[in-house]
N, C-alpha and C. Protein backbone atom coordinates (compact mmCIF):
# COMPACT_ATOMS: atom_id res chain seq x y z
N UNK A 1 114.58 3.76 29.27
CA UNK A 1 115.82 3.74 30.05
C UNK A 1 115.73 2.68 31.15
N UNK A 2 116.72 1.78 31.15
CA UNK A 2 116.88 0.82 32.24
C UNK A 2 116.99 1.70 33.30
N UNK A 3 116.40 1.10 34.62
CA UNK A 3 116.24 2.04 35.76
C UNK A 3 117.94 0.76 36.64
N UNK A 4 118.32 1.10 37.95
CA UNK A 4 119.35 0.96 38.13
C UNK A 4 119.46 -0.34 38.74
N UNK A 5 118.01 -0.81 39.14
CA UNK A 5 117.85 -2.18 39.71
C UNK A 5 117.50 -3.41 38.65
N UNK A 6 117.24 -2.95 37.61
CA UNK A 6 117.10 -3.89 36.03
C UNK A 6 118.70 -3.63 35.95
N UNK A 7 119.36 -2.92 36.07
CA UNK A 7 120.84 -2.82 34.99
C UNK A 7 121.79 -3.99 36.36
N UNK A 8 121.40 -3.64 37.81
CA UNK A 8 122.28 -4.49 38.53
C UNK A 8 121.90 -5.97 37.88
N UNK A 9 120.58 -6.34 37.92
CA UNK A 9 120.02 -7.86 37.85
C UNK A 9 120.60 -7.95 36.50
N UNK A 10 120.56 -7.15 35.61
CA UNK A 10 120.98 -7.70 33.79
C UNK A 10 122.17 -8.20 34.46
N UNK A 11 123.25 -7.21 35.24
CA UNK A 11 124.50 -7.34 34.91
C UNK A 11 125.07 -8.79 35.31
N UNK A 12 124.21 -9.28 36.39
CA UNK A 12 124.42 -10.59 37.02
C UNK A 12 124.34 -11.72 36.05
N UNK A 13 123.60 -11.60 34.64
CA UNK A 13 123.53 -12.64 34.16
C UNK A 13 124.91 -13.09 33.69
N UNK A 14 124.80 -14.65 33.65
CA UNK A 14 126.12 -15.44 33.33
C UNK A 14 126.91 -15.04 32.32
N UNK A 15 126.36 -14.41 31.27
CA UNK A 15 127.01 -13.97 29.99
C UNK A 15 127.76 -12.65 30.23
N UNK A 16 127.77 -12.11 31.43
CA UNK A 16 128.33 -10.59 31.59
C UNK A 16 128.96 -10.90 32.79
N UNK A 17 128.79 -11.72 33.72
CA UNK A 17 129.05 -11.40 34.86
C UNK A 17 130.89 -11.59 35.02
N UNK A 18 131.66 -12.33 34.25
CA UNK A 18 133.52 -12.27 33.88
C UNK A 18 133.70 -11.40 33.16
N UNK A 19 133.08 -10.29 32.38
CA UNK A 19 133.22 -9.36 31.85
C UNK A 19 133.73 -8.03 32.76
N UNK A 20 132.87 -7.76 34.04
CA UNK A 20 133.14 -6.79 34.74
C UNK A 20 133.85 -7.73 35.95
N UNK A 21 133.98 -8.76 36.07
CA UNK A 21 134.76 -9.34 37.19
C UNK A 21 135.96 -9.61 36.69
N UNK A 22 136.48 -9.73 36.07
CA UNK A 22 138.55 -9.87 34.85
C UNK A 22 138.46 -8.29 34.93
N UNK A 23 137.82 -7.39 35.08
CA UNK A 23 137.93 -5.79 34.63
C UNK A 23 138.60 -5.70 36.68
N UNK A 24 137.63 -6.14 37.65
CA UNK A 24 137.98 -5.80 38.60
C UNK A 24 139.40 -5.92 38.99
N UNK A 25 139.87 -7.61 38.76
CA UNK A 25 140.49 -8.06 38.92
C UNK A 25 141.67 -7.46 38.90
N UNK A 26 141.92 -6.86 37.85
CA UNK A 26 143.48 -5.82 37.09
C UNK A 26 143.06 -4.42 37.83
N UNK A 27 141.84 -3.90 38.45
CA UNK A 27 141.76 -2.46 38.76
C UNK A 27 142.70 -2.09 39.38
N UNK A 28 143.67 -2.18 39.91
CA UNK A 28 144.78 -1.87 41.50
C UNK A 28 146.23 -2.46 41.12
N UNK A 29 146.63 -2.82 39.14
CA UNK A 29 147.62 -3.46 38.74
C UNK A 29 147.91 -2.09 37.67
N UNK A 30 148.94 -1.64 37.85
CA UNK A 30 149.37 -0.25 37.58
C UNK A 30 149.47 -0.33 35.79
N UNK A 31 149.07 0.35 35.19
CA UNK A 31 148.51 0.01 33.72
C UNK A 31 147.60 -1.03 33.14
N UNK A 32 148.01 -2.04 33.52
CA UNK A 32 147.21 -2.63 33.32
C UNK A 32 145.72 -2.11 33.67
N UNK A 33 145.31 -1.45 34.27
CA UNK A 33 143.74 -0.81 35.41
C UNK A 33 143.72 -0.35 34.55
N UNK A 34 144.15 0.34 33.67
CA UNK A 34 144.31 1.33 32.32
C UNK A 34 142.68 0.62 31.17
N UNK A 35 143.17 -1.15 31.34
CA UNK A 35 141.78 -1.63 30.18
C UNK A 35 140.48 -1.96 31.51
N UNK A 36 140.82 -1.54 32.48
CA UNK A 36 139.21 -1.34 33.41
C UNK A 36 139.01 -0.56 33.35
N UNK A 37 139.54 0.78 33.38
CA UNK A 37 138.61 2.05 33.23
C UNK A 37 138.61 2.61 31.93
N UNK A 38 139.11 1.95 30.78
CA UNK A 38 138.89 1.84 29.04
C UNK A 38 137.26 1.03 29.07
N UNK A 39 137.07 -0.34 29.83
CA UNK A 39 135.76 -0.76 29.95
C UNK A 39 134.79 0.38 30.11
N UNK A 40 135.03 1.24 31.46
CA UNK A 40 134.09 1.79 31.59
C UNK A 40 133.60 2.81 30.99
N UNK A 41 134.36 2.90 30.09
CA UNK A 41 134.26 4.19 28.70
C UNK A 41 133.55 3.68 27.89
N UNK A 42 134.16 2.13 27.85
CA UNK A 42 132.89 1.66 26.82
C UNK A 42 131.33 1.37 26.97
N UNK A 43 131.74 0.66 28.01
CA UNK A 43 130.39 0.89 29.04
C UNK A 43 129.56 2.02 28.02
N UNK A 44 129.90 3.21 28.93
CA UNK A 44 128.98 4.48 29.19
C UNK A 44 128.91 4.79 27.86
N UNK A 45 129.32 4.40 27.07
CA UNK A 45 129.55 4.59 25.35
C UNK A 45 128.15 3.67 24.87
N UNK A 46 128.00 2.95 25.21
CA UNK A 46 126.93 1.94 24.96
C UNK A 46 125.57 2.41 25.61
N UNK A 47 125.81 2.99 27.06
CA UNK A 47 124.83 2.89 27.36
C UNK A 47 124.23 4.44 27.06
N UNK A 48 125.22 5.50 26.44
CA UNK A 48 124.69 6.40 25.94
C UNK A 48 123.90 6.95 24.51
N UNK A 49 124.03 5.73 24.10
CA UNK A 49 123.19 5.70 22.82
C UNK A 49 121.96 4.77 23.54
N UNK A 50 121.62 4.38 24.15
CA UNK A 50 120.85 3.45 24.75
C UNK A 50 120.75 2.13 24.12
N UNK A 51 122.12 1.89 23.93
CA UNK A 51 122.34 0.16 24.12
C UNK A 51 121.60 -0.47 25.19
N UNK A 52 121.77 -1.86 25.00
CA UNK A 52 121.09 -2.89 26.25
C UNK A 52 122.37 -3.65 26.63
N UNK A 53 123.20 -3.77 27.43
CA UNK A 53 123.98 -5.00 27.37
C UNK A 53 125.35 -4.47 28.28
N UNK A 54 126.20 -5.14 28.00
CA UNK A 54 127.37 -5.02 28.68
C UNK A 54 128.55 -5.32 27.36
N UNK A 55 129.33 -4.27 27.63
CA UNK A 55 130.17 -4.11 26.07
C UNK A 55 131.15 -5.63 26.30
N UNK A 56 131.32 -5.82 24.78
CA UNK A 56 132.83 -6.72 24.74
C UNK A 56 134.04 -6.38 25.25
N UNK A 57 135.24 -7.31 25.51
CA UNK A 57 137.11 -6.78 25.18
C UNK A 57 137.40 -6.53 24.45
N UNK A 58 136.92 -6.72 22.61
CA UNK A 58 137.32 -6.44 21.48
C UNK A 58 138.40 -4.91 21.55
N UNK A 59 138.89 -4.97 20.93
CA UNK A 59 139.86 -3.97 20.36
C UNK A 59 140.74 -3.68 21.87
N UNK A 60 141.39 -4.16 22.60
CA UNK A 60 141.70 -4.30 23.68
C UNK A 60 142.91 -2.84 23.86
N UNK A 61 143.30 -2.62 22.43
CA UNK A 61 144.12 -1.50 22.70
C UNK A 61 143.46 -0.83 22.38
N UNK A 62 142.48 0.10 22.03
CA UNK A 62 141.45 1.10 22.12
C UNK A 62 140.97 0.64 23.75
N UNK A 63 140.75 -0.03 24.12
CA UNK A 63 140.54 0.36 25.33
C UNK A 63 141.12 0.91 26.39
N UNK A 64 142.50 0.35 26.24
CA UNK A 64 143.82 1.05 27.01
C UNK A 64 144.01 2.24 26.78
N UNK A 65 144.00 2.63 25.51
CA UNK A 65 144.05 3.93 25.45
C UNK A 65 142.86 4.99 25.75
N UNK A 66 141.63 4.67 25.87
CA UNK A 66 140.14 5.33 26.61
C UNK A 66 140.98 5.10 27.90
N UNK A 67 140.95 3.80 28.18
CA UNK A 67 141.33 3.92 29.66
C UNK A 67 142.70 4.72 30.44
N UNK A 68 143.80 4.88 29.24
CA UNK A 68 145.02 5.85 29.72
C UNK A 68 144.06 7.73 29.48
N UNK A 69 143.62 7.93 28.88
CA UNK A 69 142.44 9.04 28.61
C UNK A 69 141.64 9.31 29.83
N UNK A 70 140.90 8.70 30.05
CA UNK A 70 140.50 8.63 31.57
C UNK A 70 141.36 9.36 32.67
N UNK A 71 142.49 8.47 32.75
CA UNK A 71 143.14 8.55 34.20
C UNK A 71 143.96 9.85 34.07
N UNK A 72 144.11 10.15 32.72
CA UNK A 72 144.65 12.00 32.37
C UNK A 72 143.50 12.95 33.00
N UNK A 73 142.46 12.62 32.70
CA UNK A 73 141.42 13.36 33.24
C UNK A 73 141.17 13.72 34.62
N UNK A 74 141.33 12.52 35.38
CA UNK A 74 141.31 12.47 36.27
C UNK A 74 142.47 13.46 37.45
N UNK A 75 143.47 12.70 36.73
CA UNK A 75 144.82 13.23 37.70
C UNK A 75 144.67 15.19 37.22
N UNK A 76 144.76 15.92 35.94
CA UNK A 76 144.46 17.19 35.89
C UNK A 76 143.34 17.37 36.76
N UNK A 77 142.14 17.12 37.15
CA UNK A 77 141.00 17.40 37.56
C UNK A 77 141.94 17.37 39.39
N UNK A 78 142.38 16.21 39.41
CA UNK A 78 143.03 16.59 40.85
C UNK A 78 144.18 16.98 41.58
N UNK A 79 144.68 17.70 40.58
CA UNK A 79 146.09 18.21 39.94
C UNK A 79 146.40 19.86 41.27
N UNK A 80 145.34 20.16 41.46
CA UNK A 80 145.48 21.41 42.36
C UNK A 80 144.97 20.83 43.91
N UNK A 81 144.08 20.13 44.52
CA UNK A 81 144.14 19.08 45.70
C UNK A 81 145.63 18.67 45.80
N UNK A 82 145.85 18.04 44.81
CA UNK A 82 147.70 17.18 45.22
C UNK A 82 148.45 18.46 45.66
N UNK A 83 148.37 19.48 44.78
CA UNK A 83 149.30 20.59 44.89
C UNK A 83 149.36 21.11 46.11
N UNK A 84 148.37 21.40 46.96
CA UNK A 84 147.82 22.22 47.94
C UNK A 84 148.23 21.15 49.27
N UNK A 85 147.76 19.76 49.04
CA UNK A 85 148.15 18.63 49.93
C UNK A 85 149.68 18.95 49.97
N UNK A 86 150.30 18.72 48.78
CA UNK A 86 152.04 18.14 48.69
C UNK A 86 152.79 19.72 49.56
N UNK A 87 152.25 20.83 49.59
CA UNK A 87 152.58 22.09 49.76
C UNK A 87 152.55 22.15 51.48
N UNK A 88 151.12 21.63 51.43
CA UNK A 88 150.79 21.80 53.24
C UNK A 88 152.14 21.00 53.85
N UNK A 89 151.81 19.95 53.59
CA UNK A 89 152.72 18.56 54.06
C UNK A 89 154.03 19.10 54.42
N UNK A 90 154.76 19.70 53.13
CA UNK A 90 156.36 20.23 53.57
C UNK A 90 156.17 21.59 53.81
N UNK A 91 155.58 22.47 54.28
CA UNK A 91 154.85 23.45 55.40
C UNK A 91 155.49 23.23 56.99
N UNK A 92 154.86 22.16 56.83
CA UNK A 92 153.95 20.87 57.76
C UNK A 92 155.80 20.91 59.07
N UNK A 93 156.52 19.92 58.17
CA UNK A 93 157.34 18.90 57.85
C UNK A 93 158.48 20.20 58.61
N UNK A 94 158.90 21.68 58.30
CA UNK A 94 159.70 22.65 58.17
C UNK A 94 159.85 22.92 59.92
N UNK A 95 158.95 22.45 60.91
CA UNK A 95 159.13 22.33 62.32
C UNK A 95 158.59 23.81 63.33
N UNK A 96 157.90 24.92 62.36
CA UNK A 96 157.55 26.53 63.25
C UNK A 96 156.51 26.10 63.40
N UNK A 97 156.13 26.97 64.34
CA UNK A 97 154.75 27.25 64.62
C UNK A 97 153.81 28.20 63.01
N UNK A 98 154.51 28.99 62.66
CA UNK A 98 153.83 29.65 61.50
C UNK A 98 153.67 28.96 60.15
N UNK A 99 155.03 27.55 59.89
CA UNK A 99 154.68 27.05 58.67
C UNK A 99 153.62 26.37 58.99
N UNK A 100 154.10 25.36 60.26
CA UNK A 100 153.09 24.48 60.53
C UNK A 100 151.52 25.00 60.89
N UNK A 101 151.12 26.13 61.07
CA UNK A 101 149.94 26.66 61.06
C UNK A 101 149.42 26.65 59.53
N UNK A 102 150.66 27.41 58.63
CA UNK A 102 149.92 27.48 56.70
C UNK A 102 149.39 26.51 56.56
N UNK A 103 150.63 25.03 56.77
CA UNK A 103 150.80 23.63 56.30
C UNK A 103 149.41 23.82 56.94
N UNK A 104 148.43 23.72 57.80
CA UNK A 104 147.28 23.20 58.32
C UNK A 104 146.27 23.64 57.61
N UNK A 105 146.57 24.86 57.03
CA UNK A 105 145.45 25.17 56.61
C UNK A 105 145.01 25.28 54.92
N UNK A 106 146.80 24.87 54.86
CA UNK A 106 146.45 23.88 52.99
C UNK A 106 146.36 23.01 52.79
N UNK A 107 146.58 22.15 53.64
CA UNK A 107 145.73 20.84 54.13
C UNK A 107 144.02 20.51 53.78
N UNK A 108 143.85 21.65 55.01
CA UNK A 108 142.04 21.96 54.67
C UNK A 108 141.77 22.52 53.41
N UNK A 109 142.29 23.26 52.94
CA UNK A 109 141.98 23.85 51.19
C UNK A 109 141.83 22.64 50.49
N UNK A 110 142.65 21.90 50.57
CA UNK A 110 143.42 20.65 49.90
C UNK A 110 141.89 19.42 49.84
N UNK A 111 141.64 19.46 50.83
CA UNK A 111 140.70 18.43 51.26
C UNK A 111 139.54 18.83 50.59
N UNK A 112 138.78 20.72 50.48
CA UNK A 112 138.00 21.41 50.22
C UNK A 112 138.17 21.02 48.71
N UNK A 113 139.01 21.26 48.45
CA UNK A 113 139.44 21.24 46.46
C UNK A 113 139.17 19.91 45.88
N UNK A 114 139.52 18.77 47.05
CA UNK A 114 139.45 17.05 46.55
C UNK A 114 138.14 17.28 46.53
N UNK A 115 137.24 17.58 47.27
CA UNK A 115 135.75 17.40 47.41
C UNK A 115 134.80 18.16 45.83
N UNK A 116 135.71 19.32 45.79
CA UNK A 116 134.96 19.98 44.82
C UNK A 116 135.23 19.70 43.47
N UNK A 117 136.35 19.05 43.22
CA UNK A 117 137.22 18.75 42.00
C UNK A 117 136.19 17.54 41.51
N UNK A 118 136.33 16.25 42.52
CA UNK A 118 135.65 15.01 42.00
C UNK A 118 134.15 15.03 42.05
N UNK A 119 133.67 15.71 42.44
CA UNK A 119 132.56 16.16 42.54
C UNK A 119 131.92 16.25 40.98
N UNK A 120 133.03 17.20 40.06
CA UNK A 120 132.32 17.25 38.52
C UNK A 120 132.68 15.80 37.92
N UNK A 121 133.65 15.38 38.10
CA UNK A 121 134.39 14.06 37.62
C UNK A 121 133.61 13.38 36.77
N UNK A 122 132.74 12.74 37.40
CA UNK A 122 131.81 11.96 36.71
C UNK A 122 131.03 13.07 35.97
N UNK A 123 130.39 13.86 35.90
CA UNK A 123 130.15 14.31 34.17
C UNK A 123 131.25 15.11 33.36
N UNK A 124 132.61 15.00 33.62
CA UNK A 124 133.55 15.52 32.72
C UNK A 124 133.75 14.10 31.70
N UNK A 125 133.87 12.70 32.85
CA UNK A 125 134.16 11.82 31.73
C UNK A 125 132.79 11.45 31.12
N UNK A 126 131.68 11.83 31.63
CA UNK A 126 130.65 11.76 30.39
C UNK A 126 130.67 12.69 29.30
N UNK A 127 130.98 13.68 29.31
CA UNK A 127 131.32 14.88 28.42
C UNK A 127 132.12 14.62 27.27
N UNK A 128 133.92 13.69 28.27
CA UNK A 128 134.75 13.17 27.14
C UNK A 128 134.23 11.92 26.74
N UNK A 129 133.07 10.72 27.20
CA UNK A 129 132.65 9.85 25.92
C UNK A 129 132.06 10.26 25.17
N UNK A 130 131.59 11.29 25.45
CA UNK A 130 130.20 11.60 24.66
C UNK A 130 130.70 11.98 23.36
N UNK A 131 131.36 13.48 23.39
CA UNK A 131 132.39 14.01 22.46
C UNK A 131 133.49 13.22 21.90
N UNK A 132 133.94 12.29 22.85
CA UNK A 132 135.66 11.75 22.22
C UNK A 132 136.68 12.72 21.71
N UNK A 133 136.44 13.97 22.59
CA UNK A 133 137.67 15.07 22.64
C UNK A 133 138.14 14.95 24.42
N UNK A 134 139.11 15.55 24.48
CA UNK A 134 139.47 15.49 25.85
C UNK A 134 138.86 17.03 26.14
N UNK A 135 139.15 17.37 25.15
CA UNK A 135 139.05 19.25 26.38
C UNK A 135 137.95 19.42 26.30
N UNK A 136 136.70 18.47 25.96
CA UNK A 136 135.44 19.07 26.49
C UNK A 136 135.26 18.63 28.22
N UNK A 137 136.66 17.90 28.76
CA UNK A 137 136.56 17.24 29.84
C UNK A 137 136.63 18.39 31.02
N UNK A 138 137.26 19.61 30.37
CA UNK A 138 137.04 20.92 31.27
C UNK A 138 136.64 21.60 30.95
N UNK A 139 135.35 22.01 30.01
CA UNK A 139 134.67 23.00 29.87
C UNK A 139 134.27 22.94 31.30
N UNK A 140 134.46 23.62 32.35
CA UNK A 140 133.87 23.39 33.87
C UNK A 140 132.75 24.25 33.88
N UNK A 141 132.30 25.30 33.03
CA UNK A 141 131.13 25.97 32.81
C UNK A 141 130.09 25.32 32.88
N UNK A 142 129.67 24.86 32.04
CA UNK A 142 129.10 23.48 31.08
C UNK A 142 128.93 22.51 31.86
N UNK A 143 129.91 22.13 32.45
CA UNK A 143 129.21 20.76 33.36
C UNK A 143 128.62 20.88 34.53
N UNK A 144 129.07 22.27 34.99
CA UNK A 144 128.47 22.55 36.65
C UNK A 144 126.98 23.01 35.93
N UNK A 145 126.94 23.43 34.84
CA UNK A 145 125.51 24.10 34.70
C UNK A 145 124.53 22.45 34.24
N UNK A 146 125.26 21.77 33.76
CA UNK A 146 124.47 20.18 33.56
C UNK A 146 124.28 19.51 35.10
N UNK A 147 125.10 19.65 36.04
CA UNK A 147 125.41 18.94 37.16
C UNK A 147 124.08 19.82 37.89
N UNK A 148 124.04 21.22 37.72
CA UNK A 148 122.73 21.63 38.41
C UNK A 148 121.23 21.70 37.43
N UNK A 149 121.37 20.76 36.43
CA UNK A 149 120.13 20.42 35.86
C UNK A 149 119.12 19.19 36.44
N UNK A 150 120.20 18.55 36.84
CA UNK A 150 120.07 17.32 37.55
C UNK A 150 120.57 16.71 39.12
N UNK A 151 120.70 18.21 39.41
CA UNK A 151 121.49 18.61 41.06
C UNK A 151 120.78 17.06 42.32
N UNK A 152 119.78 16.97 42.33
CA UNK A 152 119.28 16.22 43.60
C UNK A 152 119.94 15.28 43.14
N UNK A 153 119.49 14.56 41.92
CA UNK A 153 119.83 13.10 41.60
C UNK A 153 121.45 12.65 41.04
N UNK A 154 121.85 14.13 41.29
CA UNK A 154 123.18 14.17 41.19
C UNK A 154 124.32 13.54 42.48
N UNK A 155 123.79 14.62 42.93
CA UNK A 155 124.11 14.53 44.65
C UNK A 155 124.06 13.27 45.39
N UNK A 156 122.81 12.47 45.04
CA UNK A 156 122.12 11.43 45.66
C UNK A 156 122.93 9.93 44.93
N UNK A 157 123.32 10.47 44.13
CA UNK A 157 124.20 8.95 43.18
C UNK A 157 125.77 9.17 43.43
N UNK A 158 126.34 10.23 43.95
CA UNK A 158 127.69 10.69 43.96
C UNK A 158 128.01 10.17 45.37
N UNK A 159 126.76 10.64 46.30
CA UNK A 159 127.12 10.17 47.67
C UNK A 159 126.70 8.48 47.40
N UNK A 160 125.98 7.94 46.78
CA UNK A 160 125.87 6.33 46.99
C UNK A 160 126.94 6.20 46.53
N UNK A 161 127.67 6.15 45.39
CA UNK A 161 128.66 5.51 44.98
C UNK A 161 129.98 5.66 45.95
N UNK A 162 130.16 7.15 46.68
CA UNK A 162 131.26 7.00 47.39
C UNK A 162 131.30 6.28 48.93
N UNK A 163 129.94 5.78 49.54
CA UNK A 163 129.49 5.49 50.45
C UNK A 163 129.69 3.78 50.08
N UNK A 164 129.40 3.41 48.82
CA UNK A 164 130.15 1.90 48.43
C UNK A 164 131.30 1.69 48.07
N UNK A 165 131.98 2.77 47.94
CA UNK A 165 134.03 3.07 47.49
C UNK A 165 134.57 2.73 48.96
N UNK A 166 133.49 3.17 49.74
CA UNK A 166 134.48 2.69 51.02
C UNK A 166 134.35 1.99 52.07
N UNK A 167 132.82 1.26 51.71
CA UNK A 167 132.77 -0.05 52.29
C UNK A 167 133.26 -0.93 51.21
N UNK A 168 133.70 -0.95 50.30
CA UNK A 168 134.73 -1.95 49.32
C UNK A 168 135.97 -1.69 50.04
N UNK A 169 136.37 -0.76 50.28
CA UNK A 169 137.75 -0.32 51.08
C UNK A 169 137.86 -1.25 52.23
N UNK A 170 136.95 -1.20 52.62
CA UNK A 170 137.04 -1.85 54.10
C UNK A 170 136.69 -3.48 54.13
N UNK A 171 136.60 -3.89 53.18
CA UNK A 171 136.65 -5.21 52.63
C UNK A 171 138.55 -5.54 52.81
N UNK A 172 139.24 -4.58 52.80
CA UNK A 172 140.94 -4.61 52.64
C UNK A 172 140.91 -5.97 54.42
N UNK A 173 139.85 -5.64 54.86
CA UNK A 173 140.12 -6.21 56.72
C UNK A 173 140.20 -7.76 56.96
N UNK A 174 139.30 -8.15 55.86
CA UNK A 174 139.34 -9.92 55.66
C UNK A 174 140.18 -10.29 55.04
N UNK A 175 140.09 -11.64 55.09
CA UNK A 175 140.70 -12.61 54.30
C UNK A 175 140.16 -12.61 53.09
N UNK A 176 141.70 -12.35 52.11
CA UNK A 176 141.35 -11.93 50.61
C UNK A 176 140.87 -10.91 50.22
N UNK A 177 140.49 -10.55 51.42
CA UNK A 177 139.78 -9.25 51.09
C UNK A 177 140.18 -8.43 50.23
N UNK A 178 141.78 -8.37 49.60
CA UNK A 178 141.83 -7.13 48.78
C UNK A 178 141.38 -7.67 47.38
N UNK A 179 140.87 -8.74 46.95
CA UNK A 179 140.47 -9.18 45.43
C UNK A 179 138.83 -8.91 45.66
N UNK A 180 138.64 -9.50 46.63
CA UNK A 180 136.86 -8.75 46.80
C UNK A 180 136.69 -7.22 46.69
N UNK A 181 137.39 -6.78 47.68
CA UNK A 181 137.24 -4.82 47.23
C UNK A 181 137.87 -4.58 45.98
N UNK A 182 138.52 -5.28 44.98
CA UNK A 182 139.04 -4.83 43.54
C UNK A 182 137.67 -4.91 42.87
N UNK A 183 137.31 -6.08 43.19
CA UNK A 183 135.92 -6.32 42.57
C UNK A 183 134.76 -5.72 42.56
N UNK A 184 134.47 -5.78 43.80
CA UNK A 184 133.31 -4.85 44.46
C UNK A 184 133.74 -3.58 43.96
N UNK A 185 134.39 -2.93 44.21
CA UNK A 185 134.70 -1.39 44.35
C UNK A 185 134.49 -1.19 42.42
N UNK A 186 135.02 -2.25 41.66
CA UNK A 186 134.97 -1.82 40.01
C UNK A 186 133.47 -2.05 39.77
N UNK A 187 132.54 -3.25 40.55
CA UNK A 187 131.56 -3.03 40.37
C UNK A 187 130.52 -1.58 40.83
N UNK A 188 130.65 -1.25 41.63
CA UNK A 188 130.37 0.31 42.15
C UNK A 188 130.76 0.88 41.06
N UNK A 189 132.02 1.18 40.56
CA UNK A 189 132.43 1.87 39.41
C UNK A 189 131.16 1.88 38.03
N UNK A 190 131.14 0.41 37.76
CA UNK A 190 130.14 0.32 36.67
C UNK A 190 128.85 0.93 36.67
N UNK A 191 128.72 0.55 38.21
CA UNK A 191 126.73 1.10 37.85
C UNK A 191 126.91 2.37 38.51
N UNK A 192 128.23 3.26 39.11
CA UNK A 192 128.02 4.62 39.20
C UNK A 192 127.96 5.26 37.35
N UNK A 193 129.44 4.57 36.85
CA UNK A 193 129.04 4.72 35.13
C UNK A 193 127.79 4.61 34.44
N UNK A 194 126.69 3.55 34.75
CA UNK A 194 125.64 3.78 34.08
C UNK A 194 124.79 4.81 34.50
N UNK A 195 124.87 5.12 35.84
CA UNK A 195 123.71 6.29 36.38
C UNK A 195 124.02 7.28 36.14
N UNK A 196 125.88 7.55 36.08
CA UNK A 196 125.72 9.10 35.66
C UNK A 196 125.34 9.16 34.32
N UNK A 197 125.59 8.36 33.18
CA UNK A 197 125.58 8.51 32.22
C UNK A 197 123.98 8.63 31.64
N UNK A 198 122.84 8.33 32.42
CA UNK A 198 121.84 8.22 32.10
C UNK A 198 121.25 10.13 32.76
N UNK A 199 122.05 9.85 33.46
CA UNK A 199 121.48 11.83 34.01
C UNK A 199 122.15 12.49 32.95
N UNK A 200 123.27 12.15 32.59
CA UNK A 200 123.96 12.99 31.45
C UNK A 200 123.04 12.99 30.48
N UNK A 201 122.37 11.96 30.14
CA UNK A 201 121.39 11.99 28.71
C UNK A 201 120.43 12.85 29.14
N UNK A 202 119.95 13.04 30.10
CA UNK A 202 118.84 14.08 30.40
C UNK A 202 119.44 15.55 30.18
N UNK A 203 120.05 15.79 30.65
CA UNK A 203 120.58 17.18 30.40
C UNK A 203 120.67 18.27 29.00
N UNK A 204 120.99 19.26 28.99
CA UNK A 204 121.09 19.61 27.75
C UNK A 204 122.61 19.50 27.00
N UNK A 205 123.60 18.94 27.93
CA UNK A 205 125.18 19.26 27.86
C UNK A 205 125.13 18.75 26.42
N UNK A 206 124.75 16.93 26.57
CA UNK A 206 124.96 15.99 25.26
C UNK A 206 125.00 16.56 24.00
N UNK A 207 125.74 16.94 22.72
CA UNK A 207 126.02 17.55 21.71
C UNK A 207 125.26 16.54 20.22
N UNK A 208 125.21 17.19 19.36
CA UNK A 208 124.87 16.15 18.00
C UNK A 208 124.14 14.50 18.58
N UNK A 209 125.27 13.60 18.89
CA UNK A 209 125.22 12.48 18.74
C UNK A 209 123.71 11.80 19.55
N UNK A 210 123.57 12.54 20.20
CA UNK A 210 122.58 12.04 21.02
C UNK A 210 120.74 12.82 20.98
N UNK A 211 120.98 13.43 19.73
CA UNK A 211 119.73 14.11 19.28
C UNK A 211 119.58 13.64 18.13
């Protein structure tokens, strides 16, 4: 298994390095982002059989569609956060002392639920490359019991990656800055994709394909 400082240096080489930089580029262009996070399916598709490399564009609409797959996943997974947010807000918004107390405190649920929701995220969409079904994307049994097979190094790659989501964010402050944080931030994306996907192989979740 490539460890995570061989997979950054591979990724730099000249032959890969417009591969995940054209992926950044479109991340924040509304469908279109659809064939960057189709990449990263392929990605983790590759690197879960233990490929070496960095996948092609080939089949560009299979990727759109991994990548419209994805962002379904995603939005259900944060489907009760929005709810709880959108609820507080016009709570909030209604002007009493008693809504505006609820509104505050589905707010905080709201925030509690974002934390705990994305939290499985990354091994639900390892679950759905692995399988290429969607509804193994919520067996939530199953993945919290994989997520605590590999709990430290879980924890420890979830907080790096979101700790580089938002110093890419804050790249928004310079000049140009918002094509550097498209970039940066999809690169974070990639090598959070290869690390979870390499804890995912450790686990027992992985089905058939990977035994």
């Amino acid at each position: 298994m490539m460890d995570i400082v061989s997979y950054i240096s591979f990724s730099f080489d000249r032959r890969y390095m417009m591969r995940w930089i054209g992926a950044g580029l479109i991340l924040f262009i509304p469908g279109a982002n659809f064939l960057s996070l189709g990449y990263l399916s392929r990605a983790s598709s590759l690197s879960m059989i233990g490929g070496i490399g960095l996948p092609t564009w080939e089949r560009k609409s299979e990727l759109w569609w991994e990548g419209a797959k994805l962002c379904a996943i995603f939005v259900l997974y944060e489907a009760l956060p929005c709810f709880l947010f959108s609820s507080g807000f016009l709570l909030s918004s209604l002007g009493n002392f008693v809504t505006d107390f609820i509104g505050s405190i589905m707010k905080v649920l709201a925030g509690i639920a974002f934390l705990v929701c994305s939290f499985f995220i990354p091994f639900a969409f390892c679950t759905f490359i692995e399988a290429t079904d969607v509804k193994k994307a919520f067996e939530i049994e199953k993945i919290a019991g994989a997520v605590k097979e590999v709990l430290i190094s879980y924890i420890l790659a979830y907080g790096a990656c979101a700790f580089c989501i938002y110093v890419g964010y804050e790249f928004h402050r310079i000049p140009f800055g918002f094509i550097l944080s498209s970039v940066f931030i999809y690169y974070v994306m990639l090598v959070a994709t290869y690390a979870f996907t390499q804890l995912f192989r450790r686990t027992s979740l992985p089905e058939g394909r990977l035994r």
